[in-house]
Protein backbone atom coordinates (compact mmCIF):
# COMPACT_ATOMS: atom_id res chain seq x y z
CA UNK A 1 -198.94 -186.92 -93.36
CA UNK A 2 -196.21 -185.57 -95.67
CA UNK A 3 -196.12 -182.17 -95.86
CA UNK A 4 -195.23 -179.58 -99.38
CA UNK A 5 -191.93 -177.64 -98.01
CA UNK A 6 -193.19 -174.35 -97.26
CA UNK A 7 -191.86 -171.64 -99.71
CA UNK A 8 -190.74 -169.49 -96.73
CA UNK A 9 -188.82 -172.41 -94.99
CA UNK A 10 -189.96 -171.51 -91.60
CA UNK A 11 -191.53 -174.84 -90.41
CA UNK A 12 -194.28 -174.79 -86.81
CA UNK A 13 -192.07 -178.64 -85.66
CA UNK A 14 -189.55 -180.71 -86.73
CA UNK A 15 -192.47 -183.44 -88.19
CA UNK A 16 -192.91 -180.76 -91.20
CA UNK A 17 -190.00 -182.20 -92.29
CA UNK A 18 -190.84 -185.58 -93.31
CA UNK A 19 -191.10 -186.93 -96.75
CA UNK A 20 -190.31 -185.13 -99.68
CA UNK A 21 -186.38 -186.91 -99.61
CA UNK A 22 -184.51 -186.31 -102.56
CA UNK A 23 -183.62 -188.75 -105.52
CA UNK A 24 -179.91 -188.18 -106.26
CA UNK A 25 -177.86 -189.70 -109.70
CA UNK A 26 -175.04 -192.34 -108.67
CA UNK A 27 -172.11 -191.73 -110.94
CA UNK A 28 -169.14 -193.51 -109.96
CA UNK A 29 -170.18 -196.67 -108.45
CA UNK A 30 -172.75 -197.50 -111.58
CA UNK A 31 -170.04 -195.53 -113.94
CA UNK A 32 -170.12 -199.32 -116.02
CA UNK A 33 -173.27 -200.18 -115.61
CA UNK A 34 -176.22 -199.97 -118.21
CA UNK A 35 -179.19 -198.13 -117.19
CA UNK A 36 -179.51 -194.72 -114.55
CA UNK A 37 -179.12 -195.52 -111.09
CA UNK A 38 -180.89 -193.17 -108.34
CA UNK A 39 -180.70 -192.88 -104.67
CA UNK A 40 -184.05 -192.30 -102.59
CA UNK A 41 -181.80 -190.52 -99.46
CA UNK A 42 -184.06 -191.19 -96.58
CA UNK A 43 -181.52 -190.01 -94.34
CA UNK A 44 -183.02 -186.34 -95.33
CA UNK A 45 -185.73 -187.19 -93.24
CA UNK A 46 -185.60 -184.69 -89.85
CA UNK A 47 -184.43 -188.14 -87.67
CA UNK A 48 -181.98 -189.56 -90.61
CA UNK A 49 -184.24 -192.86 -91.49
CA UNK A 50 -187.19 -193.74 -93.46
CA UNK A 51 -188.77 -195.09 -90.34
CA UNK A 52 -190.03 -191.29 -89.52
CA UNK A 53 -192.59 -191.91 -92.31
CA UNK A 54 -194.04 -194.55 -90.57
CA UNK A 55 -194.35 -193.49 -87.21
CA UNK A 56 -195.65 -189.58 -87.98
CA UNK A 57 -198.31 -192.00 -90.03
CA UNK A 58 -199.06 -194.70 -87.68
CA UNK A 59 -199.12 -192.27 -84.41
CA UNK A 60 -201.85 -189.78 -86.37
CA UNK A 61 -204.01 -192.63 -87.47
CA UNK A 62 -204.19 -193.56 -83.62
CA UNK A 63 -204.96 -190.06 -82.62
CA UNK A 64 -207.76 -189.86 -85.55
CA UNK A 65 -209.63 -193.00 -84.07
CA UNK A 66 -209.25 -191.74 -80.85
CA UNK A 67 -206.95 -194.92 -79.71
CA UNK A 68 -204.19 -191.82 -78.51
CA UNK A 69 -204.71 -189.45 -76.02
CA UNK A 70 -202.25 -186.95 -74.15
CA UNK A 71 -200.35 -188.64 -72.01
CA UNK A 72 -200.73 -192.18 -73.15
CA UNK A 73 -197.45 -194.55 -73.63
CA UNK A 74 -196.09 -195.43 -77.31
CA UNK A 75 -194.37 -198.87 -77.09
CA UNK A 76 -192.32 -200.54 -79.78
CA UNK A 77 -190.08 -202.69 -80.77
CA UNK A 78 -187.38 -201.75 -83.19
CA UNK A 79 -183.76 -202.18 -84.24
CA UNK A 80 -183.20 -198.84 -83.29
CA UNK A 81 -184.19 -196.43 -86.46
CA UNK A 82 -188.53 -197.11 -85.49
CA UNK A 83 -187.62 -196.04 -82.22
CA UNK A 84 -186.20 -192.96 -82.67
CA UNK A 85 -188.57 -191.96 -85.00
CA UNK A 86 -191.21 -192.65 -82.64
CA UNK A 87 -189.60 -191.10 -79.57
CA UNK A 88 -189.73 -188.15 -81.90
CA UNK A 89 -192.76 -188.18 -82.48
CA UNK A 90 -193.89 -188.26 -78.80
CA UNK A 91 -191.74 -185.07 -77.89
CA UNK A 92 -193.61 -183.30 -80.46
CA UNK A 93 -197.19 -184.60 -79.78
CA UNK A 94 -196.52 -184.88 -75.93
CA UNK A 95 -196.25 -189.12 -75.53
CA UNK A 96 -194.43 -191.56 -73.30
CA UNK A 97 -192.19 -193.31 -75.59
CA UNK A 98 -191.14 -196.96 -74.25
CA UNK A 99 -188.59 -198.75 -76.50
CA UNK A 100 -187.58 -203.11 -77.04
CA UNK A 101 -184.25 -202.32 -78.89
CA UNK A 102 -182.00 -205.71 -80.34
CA UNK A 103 -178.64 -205.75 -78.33
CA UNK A 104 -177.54 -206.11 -82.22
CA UNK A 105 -178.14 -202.34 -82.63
CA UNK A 106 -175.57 -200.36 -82.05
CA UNK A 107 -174.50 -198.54 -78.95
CA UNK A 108 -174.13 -195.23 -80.63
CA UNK A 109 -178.39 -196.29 -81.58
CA UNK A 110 -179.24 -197.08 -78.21
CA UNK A 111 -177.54 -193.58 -76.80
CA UNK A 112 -179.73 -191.69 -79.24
CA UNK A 113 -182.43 -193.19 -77.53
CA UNK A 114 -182.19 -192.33 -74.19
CA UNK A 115 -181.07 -188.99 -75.41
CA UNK A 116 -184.48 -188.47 -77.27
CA UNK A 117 -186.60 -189.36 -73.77
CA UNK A 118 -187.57 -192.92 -73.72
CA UNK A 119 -187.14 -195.85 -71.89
CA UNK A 120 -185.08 -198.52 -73.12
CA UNK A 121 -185.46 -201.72 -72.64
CA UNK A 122 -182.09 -203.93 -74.91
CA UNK A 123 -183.31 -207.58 -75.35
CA UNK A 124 -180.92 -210.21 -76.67
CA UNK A 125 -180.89 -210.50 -80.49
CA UNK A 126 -180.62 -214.23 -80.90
CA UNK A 127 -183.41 -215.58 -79.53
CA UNK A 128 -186.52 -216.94 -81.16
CA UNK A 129 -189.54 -214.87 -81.90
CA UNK A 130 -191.13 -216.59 -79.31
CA UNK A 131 -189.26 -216.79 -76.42
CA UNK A 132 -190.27 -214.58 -73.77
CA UNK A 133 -186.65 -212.50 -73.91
CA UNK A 134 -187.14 -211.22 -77.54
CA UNK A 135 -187.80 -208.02 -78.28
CA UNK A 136 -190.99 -208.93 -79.44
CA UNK A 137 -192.49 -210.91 -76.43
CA UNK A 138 -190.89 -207.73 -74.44
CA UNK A 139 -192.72 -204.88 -75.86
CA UNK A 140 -195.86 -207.12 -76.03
CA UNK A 141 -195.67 -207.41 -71.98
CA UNK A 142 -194.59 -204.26 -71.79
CA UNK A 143 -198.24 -203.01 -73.29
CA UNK A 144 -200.12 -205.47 -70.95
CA UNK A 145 -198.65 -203.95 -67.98
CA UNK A 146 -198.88 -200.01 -68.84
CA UNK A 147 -202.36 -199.05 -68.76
CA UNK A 148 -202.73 -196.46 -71.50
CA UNK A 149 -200.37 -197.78 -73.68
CA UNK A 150 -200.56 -198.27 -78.13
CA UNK A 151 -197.94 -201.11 -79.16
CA UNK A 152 -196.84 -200.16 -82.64
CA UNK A 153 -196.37 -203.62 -83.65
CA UNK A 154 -194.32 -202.24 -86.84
CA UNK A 155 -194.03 -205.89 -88.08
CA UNK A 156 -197.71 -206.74 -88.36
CA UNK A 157 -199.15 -203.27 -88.74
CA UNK A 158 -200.75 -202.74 -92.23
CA UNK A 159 -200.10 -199.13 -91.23
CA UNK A 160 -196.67 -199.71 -92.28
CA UNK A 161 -197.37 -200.37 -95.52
CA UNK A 162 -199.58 -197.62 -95.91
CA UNK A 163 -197.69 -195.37 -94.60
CA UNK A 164 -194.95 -195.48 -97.53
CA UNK A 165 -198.17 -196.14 -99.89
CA UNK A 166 -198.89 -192.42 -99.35
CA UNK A 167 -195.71 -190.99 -99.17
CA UNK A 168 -192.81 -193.03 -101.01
CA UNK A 169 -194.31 -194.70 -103.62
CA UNK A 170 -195.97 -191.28 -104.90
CA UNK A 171 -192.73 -189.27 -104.57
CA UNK A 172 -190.31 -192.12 -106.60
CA UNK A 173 -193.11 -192.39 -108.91
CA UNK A 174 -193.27 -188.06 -109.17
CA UNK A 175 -189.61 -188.07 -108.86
CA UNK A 176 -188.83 -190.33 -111.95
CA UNK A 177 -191.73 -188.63 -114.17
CA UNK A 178 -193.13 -192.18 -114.24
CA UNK A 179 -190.23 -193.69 -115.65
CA UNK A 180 -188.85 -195.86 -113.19
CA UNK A 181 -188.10 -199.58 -114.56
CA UNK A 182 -186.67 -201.04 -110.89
CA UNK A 183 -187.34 -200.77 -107.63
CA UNK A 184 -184.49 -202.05 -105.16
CA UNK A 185 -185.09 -202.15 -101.23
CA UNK A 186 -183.77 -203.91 -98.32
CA UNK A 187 -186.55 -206.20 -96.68
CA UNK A 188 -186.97 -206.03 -92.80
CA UNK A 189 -190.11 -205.41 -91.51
CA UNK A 190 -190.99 -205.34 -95.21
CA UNK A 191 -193.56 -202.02 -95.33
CA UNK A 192 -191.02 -199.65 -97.07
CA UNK A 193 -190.52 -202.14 -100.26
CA UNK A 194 -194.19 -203.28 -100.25
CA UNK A 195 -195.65 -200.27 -99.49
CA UNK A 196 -193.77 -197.90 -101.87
CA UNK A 197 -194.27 -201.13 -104.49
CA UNK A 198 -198.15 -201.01 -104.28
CA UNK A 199 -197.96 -197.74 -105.80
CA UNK A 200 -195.63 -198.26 -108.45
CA UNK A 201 -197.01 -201.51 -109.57
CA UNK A 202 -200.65 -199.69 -109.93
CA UNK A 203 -199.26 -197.19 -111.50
CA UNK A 204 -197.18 -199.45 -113.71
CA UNK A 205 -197.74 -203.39 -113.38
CA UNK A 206 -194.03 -203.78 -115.30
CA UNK A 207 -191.84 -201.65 -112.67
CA UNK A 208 -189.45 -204.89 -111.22
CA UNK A 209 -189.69 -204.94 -107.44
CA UNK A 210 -186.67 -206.59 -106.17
CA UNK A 211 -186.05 -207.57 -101.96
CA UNK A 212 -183.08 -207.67 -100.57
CA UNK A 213 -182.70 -210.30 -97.59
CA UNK A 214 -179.65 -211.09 -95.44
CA UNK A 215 -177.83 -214.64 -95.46
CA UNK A 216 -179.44 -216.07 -92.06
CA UNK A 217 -182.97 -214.65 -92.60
CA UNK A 218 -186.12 -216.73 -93.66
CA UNK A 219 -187.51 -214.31 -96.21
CA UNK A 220 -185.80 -214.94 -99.60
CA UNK A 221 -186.74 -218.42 -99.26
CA UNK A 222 -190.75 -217.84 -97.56
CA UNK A 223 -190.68 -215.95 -100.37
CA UNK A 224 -189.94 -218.21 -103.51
CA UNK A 225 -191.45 -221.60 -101.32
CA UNK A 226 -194.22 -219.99 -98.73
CA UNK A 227 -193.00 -221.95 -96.03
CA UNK A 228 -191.21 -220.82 -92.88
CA UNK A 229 -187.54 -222.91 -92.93
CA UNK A 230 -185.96 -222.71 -89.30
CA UNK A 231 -183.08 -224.21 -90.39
CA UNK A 232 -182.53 -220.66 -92.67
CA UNK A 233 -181.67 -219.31 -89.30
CA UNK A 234 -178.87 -218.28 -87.97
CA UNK A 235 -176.27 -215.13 -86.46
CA UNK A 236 -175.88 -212.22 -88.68
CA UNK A 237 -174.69 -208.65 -88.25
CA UNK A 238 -176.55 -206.09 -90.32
CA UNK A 239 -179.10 -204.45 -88.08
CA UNK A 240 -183.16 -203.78 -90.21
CA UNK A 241 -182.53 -206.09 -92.64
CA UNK A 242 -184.20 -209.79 -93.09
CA UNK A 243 -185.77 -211.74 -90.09
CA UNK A 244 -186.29 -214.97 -88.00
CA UNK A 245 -189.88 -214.99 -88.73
CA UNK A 246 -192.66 -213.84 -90.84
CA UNK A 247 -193.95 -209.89 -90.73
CA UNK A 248 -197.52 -209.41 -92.23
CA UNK A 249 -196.82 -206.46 -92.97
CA UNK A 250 -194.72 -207.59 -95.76
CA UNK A 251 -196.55 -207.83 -98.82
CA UNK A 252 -194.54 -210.87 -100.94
CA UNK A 253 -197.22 -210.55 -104.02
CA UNK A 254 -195.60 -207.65 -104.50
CA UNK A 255 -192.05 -208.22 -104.73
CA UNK A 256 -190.85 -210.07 -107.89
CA UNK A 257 -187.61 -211.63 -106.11
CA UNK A 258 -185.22 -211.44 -103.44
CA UNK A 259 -181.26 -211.38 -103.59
CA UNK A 260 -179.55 -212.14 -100.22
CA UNK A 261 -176.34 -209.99 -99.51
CA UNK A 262 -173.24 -210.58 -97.07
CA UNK A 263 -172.58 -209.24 -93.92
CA UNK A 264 -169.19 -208.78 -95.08
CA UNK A 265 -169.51 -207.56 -98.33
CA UNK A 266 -172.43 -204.88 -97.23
CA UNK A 267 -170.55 -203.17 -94.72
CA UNK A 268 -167.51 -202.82 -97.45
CA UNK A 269 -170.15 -201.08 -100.38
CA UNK A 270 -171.30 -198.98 -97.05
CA UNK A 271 -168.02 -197.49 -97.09
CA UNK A 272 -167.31 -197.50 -100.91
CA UNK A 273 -170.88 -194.93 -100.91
CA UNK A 274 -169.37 -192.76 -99.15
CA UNK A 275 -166.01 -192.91 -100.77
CA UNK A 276 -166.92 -192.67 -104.26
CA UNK A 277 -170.63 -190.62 -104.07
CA UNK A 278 -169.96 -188.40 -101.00
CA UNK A 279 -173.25 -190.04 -99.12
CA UNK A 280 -172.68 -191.04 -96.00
CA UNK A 281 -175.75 -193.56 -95.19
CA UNK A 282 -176.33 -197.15 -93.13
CA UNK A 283 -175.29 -200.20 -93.33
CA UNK A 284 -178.54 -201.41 -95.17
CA UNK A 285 -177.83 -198.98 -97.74
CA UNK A 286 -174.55 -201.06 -98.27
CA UNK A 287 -176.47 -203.63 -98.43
CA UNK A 288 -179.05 -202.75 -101.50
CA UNK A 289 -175.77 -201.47 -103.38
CA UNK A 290 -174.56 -204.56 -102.66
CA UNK A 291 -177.18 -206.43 -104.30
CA UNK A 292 -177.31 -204.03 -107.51
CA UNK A 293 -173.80 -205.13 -107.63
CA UNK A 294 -174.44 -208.63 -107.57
CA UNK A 295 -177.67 -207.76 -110.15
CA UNK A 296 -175.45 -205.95 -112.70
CA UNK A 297 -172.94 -208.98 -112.59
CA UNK A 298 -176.31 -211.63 -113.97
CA UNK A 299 -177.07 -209.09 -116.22
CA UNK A 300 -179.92 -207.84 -115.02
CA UNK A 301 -180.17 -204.41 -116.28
CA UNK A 302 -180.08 -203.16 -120.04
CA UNK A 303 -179.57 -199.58 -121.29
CA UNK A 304 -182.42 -197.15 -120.92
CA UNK A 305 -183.36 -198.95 -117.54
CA UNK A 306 -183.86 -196.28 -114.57
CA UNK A 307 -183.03 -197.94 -111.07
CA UNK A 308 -184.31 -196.76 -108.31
CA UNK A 309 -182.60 -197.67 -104.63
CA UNK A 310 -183.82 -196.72 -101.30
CA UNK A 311 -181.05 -195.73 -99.22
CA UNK A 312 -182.96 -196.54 -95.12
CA UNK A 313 -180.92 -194.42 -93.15
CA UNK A 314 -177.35 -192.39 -92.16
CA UNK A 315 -174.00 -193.44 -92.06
CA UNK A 316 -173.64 -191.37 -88.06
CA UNK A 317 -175.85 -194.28 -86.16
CA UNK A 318 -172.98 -196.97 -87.36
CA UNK A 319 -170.06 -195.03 -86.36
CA UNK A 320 -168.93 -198.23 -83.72
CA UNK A 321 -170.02 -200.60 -86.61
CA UNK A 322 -169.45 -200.59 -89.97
CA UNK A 323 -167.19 -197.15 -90.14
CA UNK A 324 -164.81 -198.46 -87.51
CA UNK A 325 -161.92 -199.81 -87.94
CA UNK A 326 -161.47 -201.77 -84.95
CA UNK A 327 -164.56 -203.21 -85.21
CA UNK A 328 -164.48 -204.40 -88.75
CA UNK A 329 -161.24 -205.97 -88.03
CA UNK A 330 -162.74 -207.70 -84.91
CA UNK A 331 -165.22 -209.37 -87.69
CA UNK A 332 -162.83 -210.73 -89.96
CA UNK A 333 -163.94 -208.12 -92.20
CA UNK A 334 -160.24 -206.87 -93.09
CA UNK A 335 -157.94 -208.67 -95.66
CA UNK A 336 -155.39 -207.70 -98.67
CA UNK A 337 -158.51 -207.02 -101.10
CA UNK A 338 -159.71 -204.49 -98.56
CA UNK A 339 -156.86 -202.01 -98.03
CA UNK A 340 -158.18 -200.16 -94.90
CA UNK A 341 -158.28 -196.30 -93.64
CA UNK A 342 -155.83 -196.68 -90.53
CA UNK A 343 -152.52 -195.30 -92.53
CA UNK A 344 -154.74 -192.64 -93.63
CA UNK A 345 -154.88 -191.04 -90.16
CA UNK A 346 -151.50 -189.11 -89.46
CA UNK A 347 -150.32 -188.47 -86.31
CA UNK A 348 -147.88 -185.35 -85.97
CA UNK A 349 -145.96 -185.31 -82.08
């Protein structure tokens, strides 16, 4: 699936491209901090998430066992980055791409899209997994009714999980010459921190696998009890992270513990990446910087400790979201501790 970068750096498609992301040093934010503290940039990925991984790997392990064919439909439902991924994909490979996107994903996400060729269908975010309006129940009837269609089923594909098995896992574990002490990823569908933690854990059973879960979501607490709490539920804001039910196709054996994160207070680290490290990356990568935050602060890493974070996706798909203004200040997110960009603009007449 993941191709070697050629040495000439003339590529035959854009799906050369995946994998291979780079593992870059945070200095500023982690200046005080014990331990080294690396970025896995997924946003280097040829459609700016992680999610390309999974759907170059899921879409060629349909066309080996001959469930693909020219022509055929890819349905899916996703919270935007899945679906562009996979509407990638299909240009390349020559697929109808049919999309159940969250009206919680950004506008700027569902634009990208349409742009990339498939057919969008926005369902509204808070409903239950079951009721026939969710984006789940949607792309589900959606595959029913369009006769040479594959449903992705990202949530409770094992693919998932393999897919960052055979990719992630072997690059952080390359990347780190084996040294890695902690693994830090958000948890949404869960087959990025499960996947890439299968690999690390085999190769080293002591390598700290820790989930990060939104306030509002059921994992942190399936997690530590193995039973489903409705009453965990409720509204929240950042898009691929945490969930209203359980996906199979995260693996919890694998994850040591979960740390839940603010709305509020991941959409301010967003910003303070790009500020102080020059990245410019997603809300959910606010998110897992949030929670090393919160980790440093219970004294939870030690000198010599390397800490790896996996950074989903880039800053450009939250441009009416967490990097505006107008929006943040619509959310309550603005107040005297948070001195904001607006005097920063200058306006010459």
């Amino acid at each position: 699936m993941v191709h070697m970068k050629q040495k000439n750096q003339v590529f035959d498609n854009v799906l050369e491209l995946v994998g291979q992301t780079p593992l870059i040093r945070l200095n500023r934010l982690t200046a005080d901090y014990k331990g080294d503290y690396l970025a896995k940039v997924e946003s280097f990925n040829p459609g700016n998430s992680s999610k390309d991984r999974i759907a170059l790997y899921i879409i060629e392990q349909a066309e080996k066992q001959g469930i693909l064919k020219p022509g055929d439909t890819i349905i899916e439902t996703t919270s935007g980055n899945t679906g562009f991924s996979i509407a990638m994909v299909s240009i390349i490979k020559g697929y109808n791409c049919i999309l159940a996107v969250s009206s919680k994903s950004s506008a700027d996400k569902i634009d990208m899209l349409k742009t990339m060729g498939a057919k969008v269908y926005v369902c509204p975010a808070h409903v239950s997994a079951d009721d026939p309006r969710s984006y789940y129940q949607v792309a589900k009837r959606l595959h029913e009714e369009t006769k040479g269609s594959v449903y992705v089923n990202q949530y409770f594909n094992q693919l998932n999980i393999d897919a960052h098995y055979h990719s992630t896992g072997p690059e952080i574990w390359n990347q780190t010459e084996g040294n890695i002490t902690h693994l830090i990823a958000c948890s949404g569908t869960g087959g990025t921190i499960s996947g890439t933690a299968k690999y690390l854990k085999e190769q080293n059973p002591d390598v700290k696998v820790i989930g990060v879960d939104a306030f509002g979501s059921v994992i942190k607490k399936y997690h530590e009890t193995r039973e489903f709490d409705e009453k965990e539920i409720y509204p929240y804001r950042i898009e691929g992270l945490g969930k209203n039910l359980i996906p199979s196709a995260t693996d919890f054996d694998l994850i040591d513990k979960f740390i839940k994160v603010t709305d509020e207070e991941s959409a301010h680290t967003a910003r303070e990446i790009a500020k102080n490290e020059g990245l410019f990356v997603g809300y959910t990568s606010g998110a897992v910087m949030q929670a090393v935050k919160q980790l440093n602060e219970q004294g939870e890493f030690k000198k010599g400790d390397k800490v790896v974070v996996i950074f989903p996706d880039h800053g450009s798909r939250y441009m009416s979201k967490v990097y505006s203004d107008k929006w943040m200040n619509e959310q309550g997110f603005f107040d005297s501790v948070h001195e904001e960009a607006a005097e920063k603009i200058q306006y010459i007449k």
